[in-house]
Protein backbone atom coordinates (compact mmCIF):
# COMPACT_ATOMS: atom_id res chain seq x y z
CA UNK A 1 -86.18 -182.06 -50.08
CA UNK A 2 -84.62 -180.17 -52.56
CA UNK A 3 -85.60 -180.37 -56.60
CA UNK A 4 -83.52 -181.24 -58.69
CA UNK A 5 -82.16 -179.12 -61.70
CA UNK A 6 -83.39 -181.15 -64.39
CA UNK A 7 -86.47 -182.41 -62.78
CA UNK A 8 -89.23 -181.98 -66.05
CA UNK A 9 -91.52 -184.97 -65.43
CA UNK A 10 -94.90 -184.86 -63.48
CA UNK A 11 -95.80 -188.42 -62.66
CA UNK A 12 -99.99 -189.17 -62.22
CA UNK A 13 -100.71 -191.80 -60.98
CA UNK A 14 -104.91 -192.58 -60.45
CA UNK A 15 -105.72 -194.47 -57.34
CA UNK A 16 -108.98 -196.23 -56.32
CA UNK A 17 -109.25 -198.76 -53.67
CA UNK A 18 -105.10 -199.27 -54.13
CA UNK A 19 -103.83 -199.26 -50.18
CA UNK A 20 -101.81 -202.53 -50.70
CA UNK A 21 -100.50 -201.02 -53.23
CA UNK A 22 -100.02 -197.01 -53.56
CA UNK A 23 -97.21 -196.97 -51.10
CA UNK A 24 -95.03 -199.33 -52.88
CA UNK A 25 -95.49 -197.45 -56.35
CA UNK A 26 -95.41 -193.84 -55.06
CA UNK A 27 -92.40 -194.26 -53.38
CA UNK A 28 -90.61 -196.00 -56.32
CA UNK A 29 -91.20 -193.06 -58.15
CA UNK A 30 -89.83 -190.86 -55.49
CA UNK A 31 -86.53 -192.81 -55.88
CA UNK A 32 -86.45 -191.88 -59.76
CA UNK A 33 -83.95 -188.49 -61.03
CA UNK A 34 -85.88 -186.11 -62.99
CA UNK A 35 -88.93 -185.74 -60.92
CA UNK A 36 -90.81 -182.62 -60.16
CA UNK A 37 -93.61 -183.62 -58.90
CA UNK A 38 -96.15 -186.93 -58.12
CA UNK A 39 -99.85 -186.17 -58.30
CA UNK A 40 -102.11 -188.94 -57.32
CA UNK A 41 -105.74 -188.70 -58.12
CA UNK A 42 -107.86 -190.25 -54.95
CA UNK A 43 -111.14 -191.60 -57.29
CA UNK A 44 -113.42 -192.04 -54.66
CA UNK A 45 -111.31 -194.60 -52.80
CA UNK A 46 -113.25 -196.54 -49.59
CA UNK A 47 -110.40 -198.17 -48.08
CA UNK A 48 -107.63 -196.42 -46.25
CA UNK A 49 -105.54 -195.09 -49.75
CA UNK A 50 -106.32 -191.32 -48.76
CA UNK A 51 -105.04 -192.22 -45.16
CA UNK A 52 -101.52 -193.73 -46.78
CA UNK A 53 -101.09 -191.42 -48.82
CA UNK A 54 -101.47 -188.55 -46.45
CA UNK A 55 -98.91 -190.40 -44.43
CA UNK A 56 -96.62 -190.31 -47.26
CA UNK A 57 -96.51 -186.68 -47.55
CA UNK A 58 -94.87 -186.19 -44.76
CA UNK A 59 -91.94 -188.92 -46.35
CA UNK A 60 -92.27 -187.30 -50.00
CA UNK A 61 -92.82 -183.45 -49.98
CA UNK A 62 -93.17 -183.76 -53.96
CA UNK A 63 -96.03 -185.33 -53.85
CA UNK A 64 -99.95 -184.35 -54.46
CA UNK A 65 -103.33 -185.85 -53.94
CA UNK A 66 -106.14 -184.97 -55.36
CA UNK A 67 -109.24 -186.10 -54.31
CA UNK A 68 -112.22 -186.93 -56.51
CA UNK A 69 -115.58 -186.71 -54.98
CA UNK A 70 -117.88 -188.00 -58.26
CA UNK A 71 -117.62 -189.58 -61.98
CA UNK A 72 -119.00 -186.60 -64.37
CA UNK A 73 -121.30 -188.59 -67.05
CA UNK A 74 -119.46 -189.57 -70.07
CA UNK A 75 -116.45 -190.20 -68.56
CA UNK A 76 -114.77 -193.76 -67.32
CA UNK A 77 -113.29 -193.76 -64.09
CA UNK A 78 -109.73 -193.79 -64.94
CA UNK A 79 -109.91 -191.43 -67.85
CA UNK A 80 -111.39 -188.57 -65.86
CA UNK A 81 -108.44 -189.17 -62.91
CA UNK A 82 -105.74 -188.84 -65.13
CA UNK A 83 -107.61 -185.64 -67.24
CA UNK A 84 -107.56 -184.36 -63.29
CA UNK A 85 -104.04 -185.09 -62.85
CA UNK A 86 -102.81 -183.52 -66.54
CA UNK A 87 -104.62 -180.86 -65.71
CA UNK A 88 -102.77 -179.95 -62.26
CA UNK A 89 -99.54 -181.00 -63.76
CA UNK A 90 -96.54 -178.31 -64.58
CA UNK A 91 -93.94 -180.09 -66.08
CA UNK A 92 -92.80 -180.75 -69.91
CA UNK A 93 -93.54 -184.53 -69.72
CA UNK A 94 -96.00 -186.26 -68.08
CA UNK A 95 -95.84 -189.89 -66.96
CA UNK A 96 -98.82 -191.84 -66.50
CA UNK A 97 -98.70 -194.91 -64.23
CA UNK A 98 -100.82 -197.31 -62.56
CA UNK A 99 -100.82 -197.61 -58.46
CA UNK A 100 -99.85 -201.26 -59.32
CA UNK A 101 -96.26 -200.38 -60.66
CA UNK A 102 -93.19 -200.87 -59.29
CA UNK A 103 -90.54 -198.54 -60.95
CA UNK A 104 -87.11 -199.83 -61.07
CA UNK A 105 -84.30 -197.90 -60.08
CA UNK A 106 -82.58 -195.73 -62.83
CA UNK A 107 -86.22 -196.57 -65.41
CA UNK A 108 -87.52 -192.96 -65.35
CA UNK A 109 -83.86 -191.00 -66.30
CA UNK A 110 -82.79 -194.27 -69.10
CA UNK A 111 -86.48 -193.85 -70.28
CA UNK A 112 -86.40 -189.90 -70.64
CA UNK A 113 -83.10 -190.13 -72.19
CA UNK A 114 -84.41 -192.64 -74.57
CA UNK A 115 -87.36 -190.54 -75.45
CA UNK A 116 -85.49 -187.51 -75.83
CA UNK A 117 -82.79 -189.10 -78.18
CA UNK A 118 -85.47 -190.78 -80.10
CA UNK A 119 -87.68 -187.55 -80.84
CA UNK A 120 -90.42 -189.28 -78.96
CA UNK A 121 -93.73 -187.54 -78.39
CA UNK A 122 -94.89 -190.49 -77.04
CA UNK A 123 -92.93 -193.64 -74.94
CA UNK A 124 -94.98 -196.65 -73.96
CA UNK A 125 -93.19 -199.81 -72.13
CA UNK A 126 -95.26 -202.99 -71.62
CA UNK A 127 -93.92 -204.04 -67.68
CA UNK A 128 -92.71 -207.07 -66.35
CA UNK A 129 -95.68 -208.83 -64.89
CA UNK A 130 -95.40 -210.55 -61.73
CA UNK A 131 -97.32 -213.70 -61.12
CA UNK A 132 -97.68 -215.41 -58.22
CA UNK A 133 -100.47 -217.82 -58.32
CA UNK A 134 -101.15 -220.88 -61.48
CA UNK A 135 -103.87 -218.91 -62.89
CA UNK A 136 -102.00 -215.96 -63.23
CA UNK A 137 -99.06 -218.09 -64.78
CA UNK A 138 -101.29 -219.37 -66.61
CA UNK A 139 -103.11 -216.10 -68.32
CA UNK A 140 -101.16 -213.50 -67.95
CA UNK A 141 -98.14 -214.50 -70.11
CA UNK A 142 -100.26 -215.74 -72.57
CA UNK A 143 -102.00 -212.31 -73.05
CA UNK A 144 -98.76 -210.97 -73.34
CA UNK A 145 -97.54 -212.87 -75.96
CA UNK A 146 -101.06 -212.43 -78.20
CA UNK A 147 -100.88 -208.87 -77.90
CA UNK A 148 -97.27 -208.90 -78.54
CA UNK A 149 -98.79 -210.35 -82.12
CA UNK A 150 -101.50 -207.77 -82.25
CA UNK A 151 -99.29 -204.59 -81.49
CA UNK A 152 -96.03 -205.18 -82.53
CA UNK A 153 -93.46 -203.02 -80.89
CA UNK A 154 -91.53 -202.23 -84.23
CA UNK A 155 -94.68 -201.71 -85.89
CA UNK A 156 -95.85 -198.83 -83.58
CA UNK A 157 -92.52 -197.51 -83.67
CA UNK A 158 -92.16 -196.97 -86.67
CA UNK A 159 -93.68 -193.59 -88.08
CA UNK A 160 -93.93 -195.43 -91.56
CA UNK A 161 -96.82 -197.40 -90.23
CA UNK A 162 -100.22 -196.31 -89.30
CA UNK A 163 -99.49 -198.69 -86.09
CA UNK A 164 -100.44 -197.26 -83.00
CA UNK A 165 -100.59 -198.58 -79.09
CA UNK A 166 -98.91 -197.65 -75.90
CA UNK A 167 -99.41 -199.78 -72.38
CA UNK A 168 -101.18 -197.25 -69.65
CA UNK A 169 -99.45 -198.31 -66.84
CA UNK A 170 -96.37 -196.28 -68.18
CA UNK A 171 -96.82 -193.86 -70.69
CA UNK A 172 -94.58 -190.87 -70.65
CA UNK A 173 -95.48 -188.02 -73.55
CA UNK A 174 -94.39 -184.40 -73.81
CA UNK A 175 -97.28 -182.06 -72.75
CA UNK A 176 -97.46 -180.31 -76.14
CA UNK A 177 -97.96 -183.32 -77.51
CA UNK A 178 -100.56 -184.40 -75.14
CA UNK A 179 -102.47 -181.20 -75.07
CA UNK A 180 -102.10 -181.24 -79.24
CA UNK A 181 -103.85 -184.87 -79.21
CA UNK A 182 -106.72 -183.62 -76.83
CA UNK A 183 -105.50 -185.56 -73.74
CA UNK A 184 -107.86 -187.79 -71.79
CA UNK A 185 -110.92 -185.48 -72.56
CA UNK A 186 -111.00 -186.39 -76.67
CA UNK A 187 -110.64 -190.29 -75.20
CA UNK A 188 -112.98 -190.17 -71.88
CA UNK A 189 -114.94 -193.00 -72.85
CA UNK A 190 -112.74 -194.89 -74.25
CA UNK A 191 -112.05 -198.34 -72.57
CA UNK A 192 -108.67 -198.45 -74.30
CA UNK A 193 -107.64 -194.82 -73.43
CA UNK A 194 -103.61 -195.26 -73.66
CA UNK A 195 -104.24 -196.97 -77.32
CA UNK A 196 -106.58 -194.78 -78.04
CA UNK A 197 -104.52 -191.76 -76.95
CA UNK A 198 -101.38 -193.03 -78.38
CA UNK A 199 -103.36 -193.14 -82.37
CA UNK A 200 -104.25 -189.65 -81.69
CA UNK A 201 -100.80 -188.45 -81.07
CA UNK A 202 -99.85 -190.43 -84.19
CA UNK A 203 -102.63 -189.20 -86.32
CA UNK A 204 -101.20 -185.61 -85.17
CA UNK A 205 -97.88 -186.50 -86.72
CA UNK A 206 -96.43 -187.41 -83.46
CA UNK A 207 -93.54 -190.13 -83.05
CA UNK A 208 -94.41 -193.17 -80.85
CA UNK A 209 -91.69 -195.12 -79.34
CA UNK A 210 -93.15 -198.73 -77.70
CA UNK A 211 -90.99 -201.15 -75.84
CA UNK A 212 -90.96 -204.59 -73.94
CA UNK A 213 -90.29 -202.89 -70.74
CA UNK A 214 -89.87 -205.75 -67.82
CA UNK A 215 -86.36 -204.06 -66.90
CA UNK A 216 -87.37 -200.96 -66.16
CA UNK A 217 -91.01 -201.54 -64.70
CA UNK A 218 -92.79 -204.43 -63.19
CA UNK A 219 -96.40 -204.81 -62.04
CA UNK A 220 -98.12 -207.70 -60.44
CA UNK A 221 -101.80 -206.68 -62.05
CA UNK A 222 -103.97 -209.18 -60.65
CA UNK A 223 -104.44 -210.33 -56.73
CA UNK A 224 -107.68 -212.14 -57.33
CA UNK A 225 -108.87 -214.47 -60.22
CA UNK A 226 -112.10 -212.90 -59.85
CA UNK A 227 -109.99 -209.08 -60.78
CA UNK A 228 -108.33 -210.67 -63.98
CA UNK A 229 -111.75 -212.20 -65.13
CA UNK A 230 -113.41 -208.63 -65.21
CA UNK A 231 -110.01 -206.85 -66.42
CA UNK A 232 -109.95 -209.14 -69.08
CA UNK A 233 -113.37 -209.28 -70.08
CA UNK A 234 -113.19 -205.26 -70.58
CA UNK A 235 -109.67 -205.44 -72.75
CA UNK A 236 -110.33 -207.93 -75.03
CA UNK A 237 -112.79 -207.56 -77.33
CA UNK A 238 -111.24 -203.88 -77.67
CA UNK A 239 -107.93 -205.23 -77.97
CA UNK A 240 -109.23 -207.08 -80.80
CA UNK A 241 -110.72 -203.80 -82.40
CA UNK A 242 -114.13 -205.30 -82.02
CA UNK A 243 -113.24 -208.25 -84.77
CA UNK A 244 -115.54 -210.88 -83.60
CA UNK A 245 -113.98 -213.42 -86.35
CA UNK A 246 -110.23 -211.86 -85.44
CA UNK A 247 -111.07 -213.12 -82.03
CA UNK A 248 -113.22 -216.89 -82.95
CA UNK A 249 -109.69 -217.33 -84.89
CA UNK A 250 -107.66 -216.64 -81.81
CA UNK A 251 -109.63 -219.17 -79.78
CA UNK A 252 -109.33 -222.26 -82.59
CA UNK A 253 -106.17 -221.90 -82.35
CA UNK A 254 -106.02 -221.85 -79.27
CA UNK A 255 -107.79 -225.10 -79.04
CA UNK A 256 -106.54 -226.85 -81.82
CA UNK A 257 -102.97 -226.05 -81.59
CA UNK A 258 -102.26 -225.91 -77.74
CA UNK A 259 -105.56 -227.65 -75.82
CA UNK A 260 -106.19 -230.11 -77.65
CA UNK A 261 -102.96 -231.64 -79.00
CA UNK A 262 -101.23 -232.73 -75.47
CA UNK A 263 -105.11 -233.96 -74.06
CA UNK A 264 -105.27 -236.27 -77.65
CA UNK A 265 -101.50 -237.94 -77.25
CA UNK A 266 -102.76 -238.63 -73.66
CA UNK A 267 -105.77 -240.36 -75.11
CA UNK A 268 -103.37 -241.87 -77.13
CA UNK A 269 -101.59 -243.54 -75.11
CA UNK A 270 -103.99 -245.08 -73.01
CA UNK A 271 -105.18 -246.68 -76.60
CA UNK A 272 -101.94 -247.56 -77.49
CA UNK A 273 -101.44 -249.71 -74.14
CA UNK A 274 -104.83 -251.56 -74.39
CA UNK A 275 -102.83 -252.76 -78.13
CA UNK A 276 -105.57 -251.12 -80.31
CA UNK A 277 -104.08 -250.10 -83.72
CA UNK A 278 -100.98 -250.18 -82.05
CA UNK A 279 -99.31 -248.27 -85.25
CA UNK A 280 -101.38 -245.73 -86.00
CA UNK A 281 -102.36 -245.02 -82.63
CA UNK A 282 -98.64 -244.85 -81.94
CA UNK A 283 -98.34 -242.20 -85.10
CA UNK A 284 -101.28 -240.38 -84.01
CA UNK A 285 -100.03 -239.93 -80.74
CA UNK A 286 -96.30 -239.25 -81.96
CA UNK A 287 -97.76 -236.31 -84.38
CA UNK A 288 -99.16 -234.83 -81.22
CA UNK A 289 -96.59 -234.82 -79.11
CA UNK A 290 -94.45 -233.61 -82.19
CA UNK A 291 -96.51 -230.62 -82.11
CA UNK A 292 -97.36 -230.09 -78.57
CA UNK A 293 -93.10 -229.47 -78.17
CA UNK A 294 -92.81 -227.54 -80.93
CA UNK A 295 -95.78 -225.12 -79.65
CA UNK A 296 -93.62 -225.12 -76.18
CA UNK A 297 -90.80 -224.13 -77.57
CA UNK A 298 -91.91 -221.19 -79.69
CA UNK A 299 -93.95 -220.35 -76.61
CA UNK A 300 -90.85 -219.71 -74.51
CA UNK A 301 -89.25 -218.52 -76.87
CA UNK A 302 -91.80 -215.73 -77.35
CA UNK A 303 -92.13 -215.25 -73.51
CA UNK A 304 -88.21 -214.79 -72.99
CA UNK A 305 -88.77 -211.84 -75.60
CA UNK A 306 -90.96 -209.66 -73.53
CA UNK A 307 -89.00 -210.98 -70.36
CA UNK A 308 -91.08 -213.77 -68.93
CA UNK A 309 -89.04 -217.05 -67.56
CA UNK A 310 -89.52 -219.68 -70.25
CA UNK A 311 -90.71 -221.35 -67.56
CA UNK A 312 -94.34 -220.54 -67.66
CA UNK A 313 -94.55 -222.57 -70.96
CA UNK A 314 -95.11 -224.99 -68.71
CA UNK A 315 -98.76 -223.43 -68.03
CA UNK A 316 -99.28 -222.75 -71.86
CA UNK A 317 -102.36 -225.83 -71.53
CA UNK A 318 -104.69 -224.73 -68.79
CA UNK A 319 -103.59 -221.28 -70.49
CA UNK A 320 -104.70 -222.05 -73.43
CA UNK A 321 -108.01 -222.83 -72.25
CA UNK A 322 -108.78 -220.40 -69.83
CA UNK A 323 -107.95 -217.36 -72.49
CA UNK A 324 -110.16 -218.77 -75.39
CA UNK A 325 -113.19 -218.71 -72.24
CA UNK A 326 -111.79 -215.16 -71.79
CA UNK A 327 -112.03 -214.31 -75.37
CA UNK A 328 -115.44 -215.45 -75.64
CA UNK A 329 -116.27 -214.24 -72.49
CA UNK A 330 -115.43 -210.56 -73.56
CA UNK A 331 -116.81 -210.72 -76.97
CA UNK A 332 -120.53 -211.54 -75.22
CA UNK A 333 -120.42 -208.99 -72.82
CA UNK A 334 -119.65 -206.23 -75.17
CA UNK A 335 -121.43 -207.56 -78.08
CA UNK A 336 -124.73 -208.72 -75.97
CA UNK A 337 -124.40 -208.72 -71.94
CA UNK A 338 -124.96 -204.50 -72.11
CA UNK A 339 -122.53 -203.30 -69.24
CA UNK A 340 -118.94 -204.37 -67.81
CA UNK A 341 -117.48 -204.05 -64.51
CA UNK A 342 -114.57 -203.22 -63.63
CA UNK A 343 -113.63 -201.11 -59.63
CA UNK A 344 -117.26 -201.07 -58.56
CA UNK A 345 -118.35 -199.61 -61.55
CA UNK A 346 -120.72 -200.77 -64.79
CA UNK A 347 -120.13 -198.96 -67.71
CA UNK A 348 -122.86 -199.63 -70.90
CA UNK A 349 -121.26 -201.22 -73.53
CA UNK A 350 -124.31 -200.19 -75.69
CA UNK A 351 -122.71 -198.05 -78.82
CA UNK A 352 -119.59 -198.97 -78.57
CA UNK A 353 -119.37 -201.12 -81.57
């Protein structure tokens, strides 16, 4: 296979236990223009990964593995296999992705363009996310939408604001600008490395560009509900910057706007048909429902922004719930539980705020 003139991007993508889903992603890079090379960081994988991926090689001269035989102290896992892969990277841009992507044809050249006519040190898109089961319908928008509130994409774009965030399953920077921030090594133990990356290159006077990005990348993120419990339970409290009250407020709401409401005009109901205070039951119940539809609506509304169906509204209740347990879930185990999981792995939260 022949490179291509303009090929300037080296893609890394870190890998650990991903053989259902490496193949998929490397090869939807492959099919991007503008590629020079794919390096994909082996971190200690057990399962058969290393034996895909050697198989792909043969399919995909362009691409690299390198394996990782240990976890130097200080580092998390994923932050020391992308330092690996910067490092071994040649190119003007870099793109991080997850193994869990799925690139869409055309994303990498519209993306690079974009970048380019932007003055973008840094691009971030937030992927489509594919869901499959209810839980996952039922979380996994929701997130979206919160974080949506927490990082607004204008916000970070704009290089009025002190804003700063970027999504690491697809970050593409420039390498000066990388190597200017300090790359992965100033951010190794950071949980949050592609925020935490992207305020550096901001601090540095760099320009962040951060988009809704379901139509050029999609990810399904999750395969078990056991998975999104411990991904979760890491983000969260850091998404919240470690505001214990930012996140308490998150989860009243939660419950008195969207749990509650629909559960009460159910309650309702039943009261209303046994003829108990038939009118102000019948009020009661109407205010409920009144805002029950109206927290629907602005739901869908908000999902068909980042490029959700409005669909999944219909899973904003057990939603609802199950995130405010998340919430609460993450603040304990980084406030008092001492470690979280996440790939086989405890990291201490001790220290970390």
């Amino acid at each position: 296979m022949t490179e291509e003139p303009d090929a300037r991007v080296s893609v890394i993508i870190p890998a650990r236990n991903e053989e259902k889903n490496i193949a998929r992603a490397v090869r939807s890079v492959a099919a991007q223009r503008g590629i020079h090379e794919i390096l994909v960081v082996d971190d200690q994988s057990q399962d058969h990964t290393g034996e895909i991926l050697a198989a792909l090689k043969n399919e995909i001269p362009r691409l690299r593995t390198i394996r990782i035989e240990s976890l130097p102290g200080g580092w998390l896992g994923k932050t020391h296999a992308v330092a690996t892969g910067a490092r071994a990277a040649s190119s003007a841009w870099l793109l991080f992705t997850d193994a869990d992507t799925e690139h869409l044809p055309g994303s990498l050249a519209a993306l690079l363009e974009r970048a380019e006519r932007e003055g973008a040190d840094l691009l971030s898109v937030s992927p489509g996310q594919v869901t499959f089961r209810w839980w996952e319908k039922s979380v996994i928008p929701l997130v979206y939408v919160h974080l949506a509130r927490l990082f607004r994409f204008e916000e970070v774009s704009d290089p009025r604001s002190a804003a700063a965030a970027a999504n690491g399953q697809y970050v593409l920077i420039r390498r000066e600008a990388y190597d200017r921030a300090g790359g992965h090594a100033a951010v190794r133990a950071a949980i949050l490395d592609d925020v935490a990356l992207a305020r550096r290159v901001k601090a540095a006077g760099g320009r962040l560009v951060f988009l809704p990005g379901a139509r050029w990348v999609r990810t399904r993120m999750y395969s078990h509900f056991a998975e999104m419990w411990q991904g979760w339970t890491k983000n969260l409290y850091v998404l919240y910057e470690q505001q214990l009250g930012r996140m308490l407020r998150t989860v009243a709401e939660l419950w008195l706007l969207d749990f509650l409401p629909p559960l009460a005009f159910l309650a309702l109901c039943v009261v209303f048909a046994v003829g108990r205070d038939s009118l102000t039951t019948a009020l009661a119940a109407g205010g409920c429902l009144l805002l029950t539809a109206l927290r629907r609506w602005n739901y869908s509304r908000a999902l068909q922004r980042l490029g959700f169906d409005a669909g999944l509204a219909n899973y904003r209740v057990p939603g609802a719930a199950m995130l405010s347990l998340l919430l609460l879930n993450s603040a304990w185990a980084h406030r008092w539980g001492g470690s979280i999981q996440w790939k086989g792995r405890a990291y201490s939260t001790k220290g970390r705020g």
